[in-house]
Protein backbone atom coordinates (compact mmCIF):
# COMPACT_ATOMS: atom_id res chain seq x y z
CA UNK A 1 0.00 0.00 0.00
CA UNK A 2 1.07 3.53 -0.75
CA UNK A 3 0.00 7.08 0.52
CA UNK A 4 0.28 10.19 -0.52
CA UNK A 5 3.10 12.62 0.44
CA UNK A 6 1.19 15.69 0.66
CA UNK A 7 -2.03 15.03 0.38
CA UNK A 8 -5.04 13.08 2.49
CA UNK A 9 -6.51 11.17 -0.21
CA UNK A 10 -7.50 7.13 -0.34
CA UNK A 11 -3.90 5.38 -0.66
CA UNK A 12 -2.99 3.03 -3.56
CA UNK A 13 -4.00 -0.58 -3.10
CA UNK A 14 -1.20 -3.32 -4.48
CA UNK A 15 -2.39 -6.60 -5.41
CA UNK A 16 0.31 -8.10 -2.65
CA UNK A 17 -1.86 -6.11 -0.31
CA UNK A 18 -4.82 -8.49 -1.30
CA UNK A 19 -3.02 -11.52 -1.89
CA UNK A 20 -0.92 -12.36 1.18
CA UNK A 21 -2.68 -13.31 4.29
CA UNK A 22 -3.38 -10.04 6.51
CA UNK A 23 -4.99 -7.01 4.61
CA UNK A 24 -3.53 -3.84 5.89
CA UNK A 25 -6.28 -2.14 7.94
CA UNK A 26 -6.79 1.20 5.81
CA UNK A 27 -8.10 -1.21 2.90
CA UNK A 28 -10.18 -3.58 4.84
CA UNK A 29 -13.81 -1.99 4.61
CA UNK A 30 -13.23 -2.22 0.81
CA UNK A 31 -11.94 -5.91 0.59
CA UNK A 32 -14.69 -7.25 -1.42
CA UNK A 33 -14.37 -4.08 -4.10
CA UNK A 34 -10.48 -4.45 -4.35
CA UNK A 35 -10.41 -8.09 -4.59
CA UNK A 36 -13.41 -8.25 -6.91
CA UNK A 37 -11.34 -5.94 -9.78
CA UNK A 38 -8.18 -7.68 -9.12
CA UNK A 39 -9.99 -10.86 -10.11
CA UNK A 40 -11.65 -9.22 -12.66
CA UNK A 41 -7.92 -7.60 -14.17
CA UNK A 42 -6.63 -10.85 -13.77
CA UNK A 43 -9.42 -13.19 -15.33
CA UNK A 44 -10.87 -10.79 -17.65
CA UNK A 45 -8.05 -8.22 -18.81
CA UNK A 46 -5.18 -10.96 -18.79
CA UNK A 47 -7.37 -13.18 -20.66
CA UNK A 48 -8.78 -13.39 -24.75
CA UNK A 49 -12.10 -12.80 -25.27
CA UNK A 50 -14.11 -15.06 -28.18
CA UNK A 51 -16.11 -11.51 -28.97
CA UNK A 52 -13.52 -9.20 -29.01
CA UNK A 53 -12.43 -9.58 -32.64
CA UNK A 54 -8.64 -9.82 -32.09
CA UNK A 55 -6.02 -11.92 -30.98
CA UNK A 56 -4.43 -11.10 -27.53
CA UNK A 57 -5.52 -10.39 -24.49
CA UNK A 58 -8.70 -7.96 -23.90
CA UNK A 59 -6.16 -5.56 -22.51
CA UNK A 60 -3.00 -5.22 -23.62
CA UNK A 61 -1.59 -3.55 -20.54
CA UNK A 62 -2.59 -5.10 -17.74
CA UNK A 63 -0.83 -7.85 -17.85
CA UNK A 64 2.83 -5.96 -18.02
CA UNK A 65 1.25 -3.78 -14.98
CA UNK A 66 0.46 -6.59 -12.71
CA UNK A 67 3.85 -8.62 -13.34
CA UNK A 68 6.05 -5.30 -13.00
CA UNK A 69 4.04 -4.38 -9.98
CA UNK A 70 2.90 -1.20 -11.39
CA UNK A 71 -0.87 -2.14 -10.83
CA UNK A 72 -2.50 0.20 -8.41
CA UNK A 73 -6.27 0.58 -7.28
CA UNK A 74 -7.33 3.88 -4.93
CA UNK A 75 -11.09 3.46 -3.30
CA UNK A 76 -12.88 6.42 -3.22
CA UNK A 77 -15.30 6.32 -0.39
CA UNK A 78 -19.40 7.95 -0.84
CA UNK A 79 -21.39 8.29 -3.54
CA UNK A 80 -20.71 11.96 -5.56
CA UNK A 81 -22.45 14.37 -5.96
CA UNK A 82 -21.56 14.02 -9.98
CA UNK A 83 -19.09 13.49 -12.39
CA UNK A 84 -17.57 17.12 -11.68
CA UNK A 85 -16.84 15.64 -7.85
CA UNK A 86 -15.16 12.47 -9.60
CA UNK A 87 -13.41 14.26 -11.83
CA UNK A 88 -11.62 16.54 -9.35
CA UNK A 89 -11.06 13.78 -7.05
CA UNK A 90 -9.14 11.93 -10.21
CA UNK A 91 -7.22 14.68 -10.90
CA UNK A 92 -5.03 14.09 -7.29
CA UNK A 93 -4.42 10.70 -8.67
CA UNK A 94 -3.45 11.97 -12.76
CA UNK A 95 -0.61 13.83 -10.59
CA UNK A 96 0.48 11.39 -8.34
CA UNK A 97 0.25 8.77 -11.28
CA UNK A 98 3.07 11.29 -13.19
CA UNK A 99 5.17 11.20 -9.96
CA UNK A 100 5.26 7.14 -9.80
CA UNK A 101 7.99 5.15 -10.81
CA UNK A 102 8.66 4.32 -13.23
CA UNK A 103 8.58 7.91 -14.88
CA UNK A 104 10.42 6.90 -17.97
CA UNK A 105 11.19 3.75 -19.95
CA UNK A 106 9.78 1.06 -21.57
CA UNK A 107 8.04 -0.41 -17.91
CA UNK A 108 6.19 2.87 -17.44
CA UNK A 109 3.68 2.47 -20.56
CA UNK A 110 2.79 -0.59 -18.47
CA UNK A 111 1.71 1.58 -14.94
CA UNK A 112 -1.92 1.63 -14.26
CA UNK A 113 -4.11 3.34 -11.87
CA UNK A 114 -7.63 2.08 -10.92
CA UNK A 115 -10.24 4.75 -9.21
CA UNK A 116 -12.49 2.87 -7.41
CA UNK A 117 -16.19 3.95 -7.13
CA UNK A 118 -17.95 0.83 -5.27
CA UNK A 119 -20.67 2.56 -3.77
CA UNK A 120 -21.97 3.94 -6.94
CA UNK A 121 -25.26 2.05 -8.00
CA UNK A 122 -26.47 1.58 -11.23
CA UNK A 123 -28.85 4.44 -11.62
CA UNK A 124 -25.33 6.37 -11.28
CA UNK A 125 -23.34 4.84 -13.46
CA UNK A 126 -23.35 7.68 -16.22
CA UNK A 127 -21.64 9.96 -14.02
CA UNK A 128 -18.43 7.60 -14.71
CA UNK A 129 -18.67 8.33 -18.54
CA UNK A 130 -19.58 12.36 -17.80
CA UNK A 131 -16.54 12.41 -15.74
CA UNK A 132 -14.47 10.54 -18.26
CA UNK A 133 -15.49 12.70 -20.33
CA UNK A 134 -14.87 16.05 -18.99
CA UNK A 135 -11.22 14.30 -17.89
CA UNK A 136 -10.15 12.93 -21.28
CA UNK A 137 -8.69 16.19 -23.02
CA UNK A 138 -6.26 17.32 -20.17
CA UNK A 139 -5.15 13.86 -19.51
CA UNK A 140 -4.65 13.34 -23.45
CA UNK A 141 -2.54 16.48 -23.70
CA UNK A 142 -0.11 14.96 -20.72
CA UNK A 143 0.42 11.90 -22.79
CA UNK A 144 -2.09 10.13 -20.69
CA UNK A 145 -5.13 8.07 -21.12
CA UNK A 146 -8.25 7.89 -18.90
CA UNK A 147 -11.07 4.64 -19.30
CA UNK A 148 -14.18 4.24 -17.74
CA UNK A 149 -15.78 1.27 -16.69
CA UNK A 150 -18.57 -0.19 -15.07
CA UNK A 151 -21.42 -2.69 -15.36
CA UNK A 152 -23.87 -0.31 -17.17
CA UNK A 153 -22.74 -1.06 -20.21
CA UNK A 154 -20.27 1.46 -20.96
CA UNK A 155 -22.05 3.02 -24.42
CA UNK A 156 -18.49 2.31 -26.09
CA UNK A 157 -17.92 -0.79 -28.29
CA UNK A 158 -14.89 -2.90 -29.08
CA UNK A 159 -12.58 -1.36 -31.85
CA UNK A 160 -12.66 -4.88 -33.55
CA UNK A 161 -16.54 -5.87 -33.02
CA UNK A 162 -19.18 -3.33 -32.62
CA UNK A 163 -21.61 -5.68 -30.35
CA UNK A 164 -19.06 -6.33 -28.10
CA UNK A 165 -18.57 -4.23 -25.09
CA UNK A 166 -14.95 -4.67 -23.44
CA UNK A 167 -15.60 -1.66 -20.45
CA UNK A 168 -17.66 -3.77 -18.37
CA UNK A 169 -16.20 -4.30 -14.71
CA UNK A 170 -18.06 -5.29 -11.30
CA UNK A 171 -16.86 -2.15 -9.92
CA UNK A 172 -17.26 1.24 -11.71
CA UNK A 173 -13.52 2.61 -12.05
CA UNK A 174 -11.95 5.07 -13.89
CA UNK A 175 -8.40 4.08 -15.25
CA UNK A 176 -5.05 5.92 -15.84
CA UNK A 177 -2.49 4.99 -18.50
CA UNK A 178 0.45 6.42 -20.34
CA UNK A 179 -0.73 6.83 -24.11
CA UNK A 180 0.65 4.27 -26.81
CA UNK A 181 1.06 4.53 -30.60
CA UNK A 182 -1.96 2.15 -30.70
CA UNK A 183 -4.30 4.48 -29.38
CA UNK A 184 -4.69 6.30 -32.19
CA UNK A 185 -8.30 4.65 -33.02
CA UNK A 186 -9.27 6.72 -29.51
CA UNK A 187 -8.03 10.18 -30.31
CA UNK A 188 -9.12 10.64 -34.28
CA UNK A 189 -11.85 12.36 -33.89
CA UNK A 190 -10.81 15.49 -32.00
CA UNK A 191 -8.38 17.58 -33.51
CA UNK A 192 -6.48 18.59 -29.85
CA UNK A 193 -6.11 14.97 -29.46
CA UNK A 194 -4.88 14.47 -32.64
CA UNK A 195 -2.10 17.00 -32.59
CA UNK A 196 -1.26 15.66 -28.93
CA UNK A 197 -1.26 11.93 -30.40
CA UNK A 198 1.46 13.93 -33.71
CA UNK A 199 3.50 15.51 -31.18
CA UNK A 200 4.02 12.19 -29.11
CA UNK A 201 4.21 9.42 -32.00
CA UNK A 202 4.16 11.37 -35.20
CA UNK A 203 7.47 9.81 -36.05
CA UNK A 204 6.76 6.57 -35.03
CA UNK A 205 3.62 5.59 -36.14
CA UNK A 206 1.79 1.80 -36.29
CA UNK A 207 2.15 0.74 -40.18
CA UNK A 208 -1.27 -0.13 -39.51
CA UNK A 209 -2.44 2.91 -38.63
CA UNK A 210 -0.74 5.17 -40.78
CA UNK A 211 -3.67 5.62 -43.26
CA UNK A 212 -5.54 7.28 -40.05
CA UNK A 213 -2.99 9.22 -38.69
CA UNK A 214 -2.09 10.61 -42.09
CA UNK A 215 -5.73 11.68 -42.89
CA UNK A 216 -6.55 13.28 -39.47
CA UNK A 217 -2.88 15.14 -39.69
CA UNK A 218 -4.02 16.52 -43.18
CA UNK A 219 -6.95 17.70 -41.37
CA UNK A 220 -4.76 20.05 -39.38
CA UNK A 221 -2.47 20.85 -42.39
CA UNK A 222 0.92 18.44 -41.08
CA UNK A 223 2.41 15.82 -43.05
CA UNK A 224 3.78 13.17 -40.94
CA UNK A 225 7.77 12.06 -41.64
């Protein structure tokens, strides 16, 4: 487990924390939650998935986060008052995710960060997408990416098959990332994001994605190398 320096918000949860016999006592009212998405990352994320429409796992990160020991879940107690409350609460944890190590390298595209909701209920669900939502372009422009997910649905489908949802989780989370050159598919419609995605990977973009990338960079009159 892991606290804050400065600031008095819910610590980070490691799966060790969970795993080894004696829970440390700041995390115990919210066993069931951690546990429950740490079964869930392991089963689900780690795993394929006949209707996701790819080969691979269903995530392609959280595997490298939970061997490297760069997977971390914070608990936010209450129910908000709405996705503004969420998204300033996430903010402490976009900052704190920056100051983690590993800051550079090829390990720190693998660090993730899990914002636990578990007392949301269903009828609140799309204050996780609102939040995501009103998050996304600050995050994007740091190099990072945000996710929401819950058991709603999430309204987003797979990249690879458009009747499959891949957000669901039992717990509704919102999840922190470093951006990839893969993301690209995430970031094409919005021109900020675009020229965020250019200034990151414009030299070093997925043959597979090139077509994409080159069209959306027309779009903002850039040629990429």
């Amino acid at each position: 487990m892991i606290t804050h320096p400065t600031l008095d918000v819910p610590p980070l949860a490691e799966p060790r924390d969970l795993d080894g016999g004696t829970i440390p006592e700041a995390l115990r009212p919210w066993a069931e939650p951690l546990h429950d998405t740490l079964a869930w990352a392991r089963q689900y994320l780690c795993e394929p998935h006949p209707e996701l429409g790819r080969k691979g796992n269903v995530c392609p990160f959280a595997d490298g986060a939970l061997s490297r020991d760069t997977f971390y879940m914070a608990v936010c107690a209450g129910k908000p008052a709405g996705s503004e409350e969420i998204a300033e609460t996430v903010t402490h944890y976009r900052d704190w995710f920056l100051d983690l190590p590993p800051r550079t390298g090829a390990g720190a595209q693998f660090k993730t960060i899990l914002v636990l909701f578990p007392e949301l209920t269903r009828p609140d669900l799309p204050v996780i997408d609102a939040a995501q939502r009103l998050l996304k372009a600050a995050y994007v422009a740091r190099g990072l990416m945000i996710g929401e997910f819950h058991d709603g649905p999430p309204d987003k489908a797979g990249l690879w098959n458009a009747e499959f949802r891949p957000l669901r989780s039992p717990v509704p989370l919102l999840a922190i990332r470093h951006m990839v050159a893969t993301d690209f598919p995430f970031l094409s419609l919005d021109d900020d994001h675009v020229a965020a995605y250019l200034q990151l990977f414009g030299d070093r973009v997925p043959p597979h994605l090139r077509g994409q990338v080159s069209q959306a960079s027309s779009r903002l009159g850039k040629a990429l190398p």
